[in-house]
Every structure is written in C-alpha cells, then in structure tokens.
N, C-alpha and C. Protein backbone atom coordinates (compact mmCIF):
# COMPACT_ATOMS: atom_id res chain seq x y z
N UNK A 1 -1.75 -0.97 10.97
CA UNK A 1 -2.00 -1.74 12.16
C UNK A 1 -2.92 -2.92 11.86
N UNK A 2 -4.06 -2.72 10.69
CA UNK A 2 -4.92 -3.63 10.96
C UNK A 2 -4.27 -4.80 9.76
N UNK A 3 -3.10 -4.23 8.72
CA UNK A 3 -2.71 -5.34 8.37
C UNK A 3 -1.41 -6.29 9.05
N UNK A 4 -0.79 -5.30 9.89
CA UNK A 4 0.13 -6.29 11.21
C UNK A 4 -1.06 -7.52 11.93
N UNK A 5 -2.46 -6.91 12.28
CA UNK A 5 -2.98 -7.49 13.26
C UNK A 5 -3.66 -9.13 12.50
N UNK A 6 -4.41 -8.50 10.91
CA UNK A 6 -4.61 -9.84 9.79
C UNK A 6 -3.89 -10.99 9.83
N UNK A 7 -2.31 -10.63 9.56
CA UNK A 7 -1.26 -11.54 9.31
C UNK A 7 -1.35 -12.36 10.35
N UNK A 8 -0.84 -11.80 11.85
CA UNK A 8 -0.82 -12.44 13.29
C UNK A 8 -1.52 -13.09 12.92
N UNK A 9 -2.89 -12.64 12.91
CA UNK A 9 -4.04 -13.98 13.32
C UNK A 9 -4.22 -14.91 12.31
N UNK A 10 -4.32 -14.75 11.17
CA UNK A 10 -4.83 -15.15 9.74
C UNK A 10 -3.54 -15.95 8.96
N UNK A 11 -2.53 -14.87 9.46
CA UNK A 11 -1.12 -16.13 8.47
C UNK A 11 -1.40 -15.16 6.84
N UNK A 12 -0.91 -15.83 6.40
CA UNK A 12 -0.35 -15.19 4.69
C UNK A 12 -1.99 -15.15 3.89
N UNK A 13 -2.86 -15.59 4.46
CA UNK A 13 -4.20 -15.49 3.38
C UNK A 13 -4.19 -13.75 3.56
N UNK A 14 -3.60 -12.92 4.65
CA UNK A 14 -3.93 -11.37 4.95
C UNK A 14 -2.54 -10.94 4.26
N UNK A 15 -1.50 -12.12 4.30
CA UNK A 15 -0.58 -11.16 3.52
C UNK A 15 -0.90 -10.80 2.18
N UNK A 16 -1.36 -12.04 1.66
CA UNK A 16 -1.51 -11.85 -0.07
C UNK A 16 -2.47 -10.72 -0.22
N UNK A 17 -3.45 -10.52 0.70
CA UNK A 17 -4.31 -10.01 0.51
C UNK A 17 -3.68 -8.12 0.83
N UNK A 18 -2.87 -8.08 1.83
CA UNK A 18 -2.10 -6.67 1.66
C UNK A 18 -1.12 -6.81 0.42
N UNK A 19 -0.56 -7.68 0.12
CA UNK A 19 -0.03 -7.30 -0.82
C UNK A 19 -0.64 -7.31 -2.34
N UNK A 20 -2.16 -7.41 -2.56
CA UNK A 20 -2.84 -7.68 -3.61
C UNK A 20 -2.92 -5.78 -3.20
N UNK A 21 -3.69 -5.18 -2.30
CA UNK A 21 -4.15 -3.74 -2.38
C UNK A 21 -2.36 -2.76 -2.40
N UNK A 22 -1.49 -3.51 -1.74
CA UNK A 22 -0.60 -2.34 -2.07
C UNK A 22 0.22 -2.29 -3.70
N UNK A 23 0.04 -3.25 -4.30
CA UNK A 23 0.26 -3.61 -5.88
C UNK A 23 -0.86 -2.70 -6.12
N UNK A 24 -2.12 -2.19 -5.88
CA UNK A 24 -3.51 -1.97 -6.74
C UNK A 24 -3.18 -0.23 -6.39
N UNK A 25 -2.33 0.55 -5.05
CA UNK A 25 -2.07 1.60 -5.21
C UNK A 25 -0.65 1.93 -6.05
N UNK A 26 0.17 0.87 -6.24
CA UNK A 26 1.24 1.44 -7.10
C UNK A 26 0.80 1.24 -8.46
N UNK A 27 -0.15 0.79 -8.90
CA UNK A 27 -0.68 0.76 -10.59
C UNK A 27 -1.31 2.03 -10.44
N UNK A 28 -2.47 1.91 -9.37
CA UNK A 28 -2.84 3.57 -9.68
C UNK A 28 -2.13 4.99 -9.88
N UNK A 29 -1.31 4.95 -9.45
CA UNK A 29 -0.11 5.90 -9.05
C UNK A 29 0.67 5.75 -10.63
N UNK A 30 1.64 4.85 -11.24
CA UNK A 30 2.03 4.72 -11.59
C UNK A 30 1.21 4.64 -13.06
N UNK A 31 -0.04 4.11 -13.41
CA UNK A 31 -0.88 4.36 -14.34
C UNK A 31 -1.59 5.60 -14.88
N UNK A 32 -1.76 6.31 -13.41
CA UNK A 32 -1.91 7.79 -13.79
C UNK A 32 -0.69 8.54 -14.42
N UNK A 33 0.44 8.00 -13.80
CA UNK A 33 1.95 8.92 -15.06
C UNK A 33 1.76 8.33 -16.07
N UNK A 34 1.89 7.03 -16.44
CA UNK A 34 2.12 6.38 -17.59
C UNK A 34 0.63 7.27 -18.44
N UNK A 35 -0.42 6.59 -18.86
CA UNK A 35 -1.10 6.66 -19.47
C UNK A 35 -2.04 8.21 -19.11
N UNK A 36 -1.72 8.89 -18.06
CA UNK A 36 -2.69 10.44 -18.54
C UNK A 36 -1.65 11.75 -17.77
N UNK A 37 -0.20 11.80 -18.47
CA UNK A 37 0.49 12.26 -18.28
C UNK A 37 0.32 14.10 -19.05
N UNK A 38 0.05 14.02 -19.93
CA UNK A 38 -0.57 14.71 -20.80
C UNK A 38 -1.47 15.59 -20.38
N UNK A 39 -2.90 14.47 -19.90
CA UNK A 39 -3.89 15.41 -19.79
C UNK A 39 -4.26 15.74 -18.02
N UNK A 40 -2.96 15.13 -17.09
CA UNK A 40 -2.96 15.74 -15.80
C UNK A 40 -2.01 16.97 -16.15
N UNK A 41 -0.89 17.49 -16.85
CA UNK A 41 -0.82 18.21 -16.94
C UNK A 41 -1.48 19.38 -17.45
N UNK A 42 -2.23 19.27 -18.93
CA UNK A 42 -3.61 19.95 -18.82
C UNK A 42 -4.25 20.49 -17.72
N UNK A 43 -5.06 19.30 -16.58
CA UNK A 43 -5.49 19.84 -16.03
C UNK A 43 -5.06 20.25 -14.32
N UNK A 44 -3.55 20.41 -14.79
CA UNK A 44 -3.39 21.22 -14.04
C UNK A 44 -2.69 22.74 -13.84
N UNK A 45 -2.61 22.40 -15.57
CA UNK A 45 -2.57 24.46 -15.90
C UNK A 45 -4.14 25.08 -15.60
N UNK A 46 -5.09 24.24 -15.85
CA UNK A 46 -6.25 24.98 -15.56
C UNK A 46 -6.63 24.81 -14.13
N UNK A 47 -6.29 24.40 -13.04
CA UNK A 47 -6.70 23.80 -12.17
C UNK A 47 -5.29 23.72 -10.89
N UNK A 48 -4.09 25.08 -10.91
CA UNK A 48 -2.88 24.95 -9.99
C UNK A 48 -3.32 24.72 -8.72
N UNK A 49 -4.37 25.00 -8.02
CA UNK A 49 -4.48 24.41 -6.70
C UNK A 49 -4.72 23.01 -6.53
N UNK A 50 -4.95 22.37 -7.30
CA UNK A 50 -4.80 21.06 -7.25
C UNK A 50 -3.48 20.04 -7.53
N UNK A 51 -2.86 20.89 -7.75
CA UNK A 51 -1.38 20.34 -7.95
C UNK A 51 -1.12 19.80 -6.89
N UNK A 52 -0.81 20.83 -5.44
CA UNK A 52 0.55 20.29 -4.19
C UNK A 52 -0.51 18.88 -3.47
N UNK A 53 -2.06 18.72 -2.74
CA UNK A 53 -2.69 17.57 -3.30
C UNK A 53 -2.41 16.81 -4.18
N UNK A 54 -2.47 16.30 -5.18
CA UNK A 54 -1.93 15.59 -6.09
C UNK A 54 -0.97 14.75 -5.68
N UNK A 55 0.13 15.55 -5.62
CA UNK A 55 1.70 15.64 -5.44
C UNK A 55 1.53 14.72 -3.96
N UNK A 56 1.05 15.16 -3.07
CA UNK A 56 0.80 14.46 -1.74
C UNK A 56 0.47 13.31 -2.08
N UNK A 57 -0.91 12.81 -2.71
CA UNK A 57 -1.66 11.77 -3.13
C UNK A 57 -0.40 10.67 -3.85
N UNK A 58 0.43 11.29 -4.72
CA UNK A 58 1.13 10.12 -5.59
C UNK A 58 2.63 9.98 -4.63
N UNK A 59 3.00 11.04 -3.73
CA UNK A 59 4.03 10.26 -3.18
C UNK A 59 3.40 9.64 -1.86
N UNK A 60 2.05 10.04 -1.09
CA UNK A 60 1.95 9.11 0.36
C UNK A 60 1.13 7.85 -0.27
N UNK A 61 0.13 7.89 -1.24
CA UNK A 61 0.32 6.04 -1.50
C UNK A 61 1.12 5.17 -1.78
N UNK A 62 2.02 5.22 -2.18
CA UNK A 62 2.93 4.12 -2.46
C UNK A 62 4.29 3.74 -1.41
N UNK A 63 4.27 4.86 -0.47
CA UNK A 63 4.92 5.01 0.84
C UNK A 63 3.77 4.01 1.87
N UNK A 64 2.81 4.80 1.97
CA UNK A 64 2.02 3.90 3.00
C UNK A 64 1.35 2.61 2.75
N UNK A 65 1.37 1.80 1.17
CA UNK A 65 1.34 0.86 0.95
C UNK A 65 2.35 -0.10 1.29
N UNK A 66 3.72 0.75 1.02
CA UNK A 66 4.70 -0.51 1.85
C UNK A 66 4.82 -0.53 2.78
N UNK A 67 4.24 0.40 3.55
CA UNK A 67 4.24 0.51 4.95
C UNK A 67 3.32 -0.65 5.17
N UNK A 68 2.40 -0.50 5.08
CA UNK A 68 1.52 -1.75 5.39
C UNK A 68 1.94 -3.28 4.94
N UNK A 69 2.23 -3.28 3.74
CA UNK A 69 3.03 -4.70 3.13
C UNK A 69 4.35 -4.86 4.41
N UNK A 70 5.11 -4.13 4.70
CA UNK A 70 5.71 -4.62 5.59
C UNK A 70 5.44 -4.33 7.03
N UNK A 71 4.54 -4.09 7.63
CA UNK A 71 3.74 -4.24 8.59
C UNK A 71 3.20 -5.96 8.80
N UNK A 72 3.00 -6.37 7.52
CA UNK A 72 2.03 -7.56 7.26
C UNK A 72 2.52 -8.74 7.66
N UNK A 73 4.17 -8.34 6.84
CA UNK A 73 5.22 -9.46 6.84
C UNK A 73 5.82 -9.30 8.17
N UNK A 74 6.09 -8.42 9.00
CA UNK A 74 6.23 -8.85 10.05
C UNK A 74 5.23 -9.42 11.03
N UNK A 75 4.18 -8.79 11.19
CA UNK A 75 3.11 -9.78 12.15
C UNK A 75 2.77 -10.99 11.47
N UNK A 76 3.34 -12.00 9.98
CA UNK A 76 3.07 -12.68 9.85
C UNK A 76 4.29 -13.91 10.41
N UNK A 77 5.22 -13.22 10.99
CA UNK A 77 6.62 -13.36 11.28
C UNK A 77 6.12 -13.97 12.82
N UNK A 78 5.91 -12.48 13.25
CA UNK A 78 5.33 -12.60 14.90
C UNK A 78 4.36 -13.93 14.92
N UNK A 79 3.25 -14.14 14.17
CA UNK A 79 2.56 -14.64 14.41
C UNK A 79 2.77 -16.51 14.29
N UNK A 80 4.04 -16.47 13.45
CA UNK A 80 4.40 -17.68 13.21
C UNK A 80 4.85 -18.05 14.35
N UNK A 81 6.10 -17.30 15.00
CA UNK A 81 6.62 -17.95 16.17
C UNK A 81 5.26 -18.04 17.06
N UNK A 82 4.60 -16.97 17.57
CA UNK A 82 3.78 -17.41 18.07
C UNK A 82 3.13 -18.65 18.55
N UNK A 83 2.75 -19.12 17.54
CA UNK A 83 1.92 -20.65 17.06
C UNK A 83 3.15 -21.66 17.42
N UNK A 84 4.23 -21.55 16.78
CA UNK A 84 5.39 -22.63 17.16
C UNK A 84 5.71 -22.37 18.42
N UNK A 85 4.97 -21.52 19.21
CA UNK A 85 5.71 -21.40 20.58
C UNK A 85 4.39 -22.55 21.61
N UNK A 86 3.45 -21.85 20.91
CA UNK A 86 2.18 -22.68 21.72
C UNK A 86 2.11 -24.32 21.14
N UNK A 87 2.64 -24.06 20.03
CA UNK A 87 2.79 -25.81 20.27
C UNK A 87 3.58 -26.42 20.93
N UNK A 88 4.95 -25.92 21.03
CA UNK A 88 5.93 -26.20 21.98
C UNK A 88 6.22 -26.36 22.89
C-alpha cells in the first residue's frame, strides 16, 4: 500500500526506489541458495524446526516484493493520469 501510495504522489523517484528494495529481497533469497547452499543444509539437519520458516521466508519474499513493485507501477500509472487530468 505504502508503495502504491509513494508512486501516486512522488512519480517514479518511489518507483526506482521499490524497485531498488524488491531487487535487494530477490539477491537475498537467491544468494542464500547460490552461495550457502551447503551450509543451510547443515544447519538444518541440526536445526529441523527451522526448516518450514525458512521455506516460508524464501518463497513470501520474493512474492511480496513483486507485489509491491507492481503495486508501485500501477499507482505510478494512477498517478500520472491523475496530474494530466488536473492539468486538463
């Protein structure tokens, strides 16, 4: 919501800016497989309750990051006509 509401008011300085943090959860996500694939499995033979967490954590960030990225792009949508309407 609050990146639909950025865009409206702000224009694309809030888009770049949602789309700078939802790029920064798919590296995290995606950096944790790549580079400590190994030793999350490690620790999660020692550590199985922390697995289905986890599992939550790496599939709802990168879901609710585009959720927001396209949240952004549309109130930056809305917000355009908007403005071309009040000038009009």
């Amino acid at each position: 919501m609050h990146a639909f509401l950025g865009a409206f008011r702000h224009g694309l300085k809030s888009v770049f800016t949602t789309l700078l943090f939802s790029l920064v959860g798919f590296v995290i996500v995606g950096g944790a497989y790549k580079f400590g694939e190994t030793r999350l499995i490690s620790f999660f033979k020692t550590h199985p309750s922390l697995l289905e967490p986890t599992i939550f954590f790496a599939i709802a960030l990168p879901i609710l990051s585009t959720l927001a990225l396209f949240l952004a792009i549309i109130g930056y949508i809305a917000g355009l006509i908007n403005r071309l309407r009040k000038r009009g």
